[in-house]
C-alpha atoms as a PDB file:
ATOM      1  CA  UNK A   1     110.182 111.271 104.434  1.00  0.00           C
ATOM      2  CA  UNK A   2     107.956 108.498 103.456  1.00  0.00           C
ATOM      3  CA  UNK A   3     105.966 107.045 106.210  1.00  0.00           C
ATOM      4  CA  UNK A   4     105.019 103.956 106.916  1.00  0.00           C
ATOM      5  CA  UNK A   5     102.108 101.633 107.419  1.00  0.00           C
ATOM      6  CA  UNK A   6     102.329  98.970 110.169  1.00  0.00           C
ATOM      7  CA  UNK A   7     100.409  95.678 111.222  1.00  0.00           C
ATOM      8  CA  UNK A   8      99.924  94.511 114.644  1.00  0.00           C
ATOM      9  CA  UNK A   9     101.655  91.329 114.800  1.00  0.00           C
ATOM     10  CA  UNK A  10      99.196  90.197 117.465  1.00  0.00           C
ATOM     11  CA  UNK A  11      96.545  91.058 114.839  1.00  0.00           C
ATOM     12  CA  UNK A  12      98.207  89.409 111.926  1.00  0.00           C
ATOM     13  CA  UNK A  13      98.612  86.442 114.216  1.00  0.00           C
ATOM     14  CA  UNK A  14      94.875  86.121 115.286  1.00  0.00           C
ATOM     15  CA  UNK A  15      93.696  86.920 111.366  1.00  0.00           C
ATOM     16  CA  UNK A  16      96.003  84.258 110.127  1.00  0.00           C
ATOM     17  CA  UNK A  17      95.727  81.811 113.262  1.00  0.00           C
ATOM     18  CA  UNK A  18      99.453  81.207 114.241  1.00  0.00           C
ATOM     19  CA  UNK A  19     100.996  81.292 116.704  1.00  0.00           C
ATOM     20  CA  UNK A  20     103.651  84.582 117.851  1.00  0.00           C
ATOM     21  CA  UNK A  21     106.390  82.942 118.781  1.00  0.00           C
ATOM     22  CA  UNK A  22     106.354  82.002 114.956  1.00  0.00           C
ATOM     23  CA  UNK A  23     106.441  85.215 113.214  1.00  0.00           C
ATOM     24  CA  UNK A  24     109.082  86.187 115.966  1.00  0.00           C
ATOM     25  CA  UNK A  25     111.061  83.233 114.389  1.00  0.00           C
ATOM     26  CA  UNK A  26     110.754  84.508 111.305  1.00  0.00           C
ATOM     27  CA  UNK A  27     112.157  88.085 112.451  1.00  0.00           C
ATOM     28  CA  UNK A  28     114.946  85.905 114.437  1.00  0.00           C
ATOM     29  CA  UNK A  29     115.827  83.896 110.482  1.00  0.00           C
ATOM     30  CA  UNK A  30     115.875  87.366 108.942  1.00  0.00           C
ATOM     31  CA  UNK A  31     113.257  86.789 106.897  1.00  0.00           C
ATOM     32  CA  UNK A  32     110.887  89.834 107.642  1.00  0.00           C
ATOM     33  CA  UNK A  33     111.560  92.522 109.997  1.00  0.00           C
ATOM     34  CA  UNK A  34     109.626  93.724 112.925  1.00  0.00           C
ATOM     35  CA  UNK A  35     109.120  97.356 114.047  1.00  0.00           C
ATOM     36  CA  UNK A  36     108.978  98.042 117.755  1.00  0.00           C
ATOM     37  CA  UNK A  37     105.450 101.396 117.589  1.00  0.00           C
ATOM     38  CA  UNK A  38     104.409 102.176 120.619  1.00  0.00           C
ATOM     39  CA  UNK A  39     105.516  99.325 122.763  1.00  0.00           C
ATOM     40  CA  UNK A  40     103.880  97.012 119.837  1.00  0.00           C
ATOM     41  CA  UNK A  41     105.537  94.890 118.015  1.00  0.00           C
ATOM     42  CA  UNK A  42     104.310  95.705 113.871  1.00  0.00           C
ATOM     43  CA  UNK A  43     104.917  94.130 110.870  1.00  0.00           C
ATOM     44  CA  UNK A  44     105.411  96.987 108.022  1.00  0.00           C
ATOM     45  CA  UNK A  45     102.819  96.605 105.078  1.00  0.00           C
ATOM     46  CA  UNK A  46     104.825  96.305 102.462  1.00  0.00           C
ATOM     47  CA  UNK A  47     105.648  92.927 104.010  1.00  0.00           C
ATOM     48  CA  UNK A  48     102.650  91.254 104.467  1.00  0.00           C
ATOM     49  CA  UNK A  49     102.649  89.387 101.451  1.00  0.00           C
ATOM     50  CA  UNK A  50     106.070  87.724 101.629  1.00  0.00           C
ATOM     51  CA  UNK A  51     104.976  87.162 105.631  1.00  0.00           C
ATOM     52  CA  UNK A  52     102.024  85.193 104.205  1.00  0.00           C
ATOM     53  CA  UNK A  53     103.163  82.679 101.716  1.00  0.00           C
ATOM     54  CA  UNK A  54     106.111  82.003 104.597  1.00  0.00           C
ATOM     55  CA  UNK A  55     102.615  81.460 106.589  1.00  0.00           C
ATOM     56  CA  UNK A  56     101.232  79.102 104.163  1.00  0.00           C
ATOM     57  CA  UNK A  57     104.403  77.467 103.214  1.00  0.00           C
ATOM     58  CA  UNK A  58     104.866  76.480 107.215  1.00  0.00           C
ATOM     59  CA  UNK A  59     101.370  75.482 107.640  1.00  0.00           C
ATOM     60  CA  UNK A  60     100.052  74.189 104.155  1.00  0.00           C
ATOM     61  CA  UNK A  61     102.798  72.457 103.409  1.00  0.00           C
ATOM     62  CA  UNK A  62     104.027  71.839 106.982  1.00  0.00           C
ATOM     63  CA  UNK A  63     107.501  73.023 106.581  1.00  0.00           C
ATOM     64  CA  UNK A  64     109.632  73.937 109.392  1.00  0.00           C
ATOM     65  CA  UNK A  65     111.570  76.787 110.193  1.00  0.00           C
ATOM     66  CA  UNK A  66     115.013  75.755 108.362  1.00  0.00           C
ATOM     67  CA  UNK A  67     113.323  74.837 105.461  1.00  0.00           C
ATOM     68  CA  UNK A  68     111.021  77.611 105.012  1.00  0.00           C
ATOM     69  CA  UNK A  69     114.544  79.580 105.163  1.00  0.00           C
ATOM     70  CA  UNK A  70     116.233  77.645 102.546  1.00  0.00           C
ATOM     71  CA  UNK A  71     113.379  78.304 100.355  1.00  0.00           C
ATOM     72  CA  UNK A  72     112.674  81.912 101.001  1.00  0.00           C
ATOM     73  CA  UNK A  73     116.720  82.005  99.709  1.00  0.00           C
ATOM     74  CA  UNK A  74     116.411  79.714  96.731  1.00  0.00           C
ATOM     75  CA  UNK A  75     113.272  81.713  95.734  1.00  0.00           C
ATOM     76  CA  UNK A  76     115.110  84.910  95.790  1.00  0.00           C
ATOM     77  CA  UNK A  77     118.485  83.441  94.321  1.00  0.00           C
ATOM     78  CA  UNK A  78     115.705  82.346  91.203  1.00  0.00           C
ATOM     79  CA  UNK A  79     114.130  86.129  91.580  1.00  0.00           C
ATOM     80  CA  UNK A  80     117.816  87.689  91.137  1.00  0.00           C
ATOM     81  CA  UNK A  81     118.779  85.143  88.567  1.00  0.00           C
ATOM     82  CA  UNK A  82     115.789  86.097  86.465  1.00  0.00           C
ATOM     83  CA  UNK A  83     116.239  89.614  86.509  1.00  0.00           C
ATOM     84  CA  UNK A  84     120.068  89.071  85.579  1.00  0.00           C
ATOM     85  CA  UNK A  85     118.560  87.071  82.069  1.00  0.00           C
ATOM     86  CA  UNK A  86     116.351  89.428  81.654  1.00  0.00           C
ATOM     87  CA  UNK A  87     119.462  92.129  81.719  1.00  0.00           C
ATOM     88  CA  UNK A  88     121.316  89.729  79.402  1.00  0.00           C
ATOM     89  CA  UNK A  89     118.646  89.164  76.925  1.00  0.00           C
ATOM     90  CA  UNK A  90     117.866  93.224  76.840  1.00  0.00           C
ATOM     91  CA  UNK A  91     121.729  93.563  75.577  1.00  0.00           C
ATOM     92  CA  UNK A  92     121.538  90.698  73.080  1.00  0.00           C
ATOM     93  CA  UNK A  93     118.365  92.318  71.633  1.00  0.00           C
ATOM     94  CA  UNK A  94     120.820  95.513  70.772  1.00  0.00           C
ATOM     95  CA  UNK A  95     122.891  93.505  68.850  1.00  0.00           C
ATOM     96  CA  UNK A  96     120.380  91.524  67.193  1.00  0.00           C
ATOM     97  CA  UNK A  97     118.829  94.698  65.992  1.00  0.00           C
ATOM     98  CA  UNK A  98     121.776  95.980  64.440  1.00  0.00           C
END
């Protein structure tokens, strides 16, 4: 089993300088998750990257909740779509080659 590294969210929160209730509205929009460690709630590592440009998209570019939601999905609809052409041009290269 694979463990896991974990980020107080209280500690992100103070590092980053926003506010809780925020990230807990993120958890609430499904857009990151939240582990419950040791009565603590923890962001996992592998997270904290996607957690901070939703951090800088709400306070840099003062978007609210909804919107930083309909961006996080049009982001990843472009992230899927990409990897889909990249699929597609991989099988026209094999018959370009021939």
């Amino acid at each position: 089993m694979e463990t896991q590294e974990f980020i107080p969210v209280d500690v992100f929160c103070i590092h980053h300088k926003v506010e809780t209730a925020f990230v807990v509205s993120l958890q609430e929009f499904g857009l990151i998750e939240i582990a419950n460690i040791n009565e603590a709630d923890c962001i996992p590592v592998h997270q904290l990257s996607e957690l901070e440009k939703l951090v800088r998209l709400h306070e840099d570019l003062q978007i609210n909740l909804e919107g930083i939601d309909a961006v996080a999905h049009l982001l990843q609809h472009i992230k899927e779509m990409n990897k889909e052409m990249q699929v597609l041009k991989n099988r026209l290269s094999l018959y370009e080659d021939v």
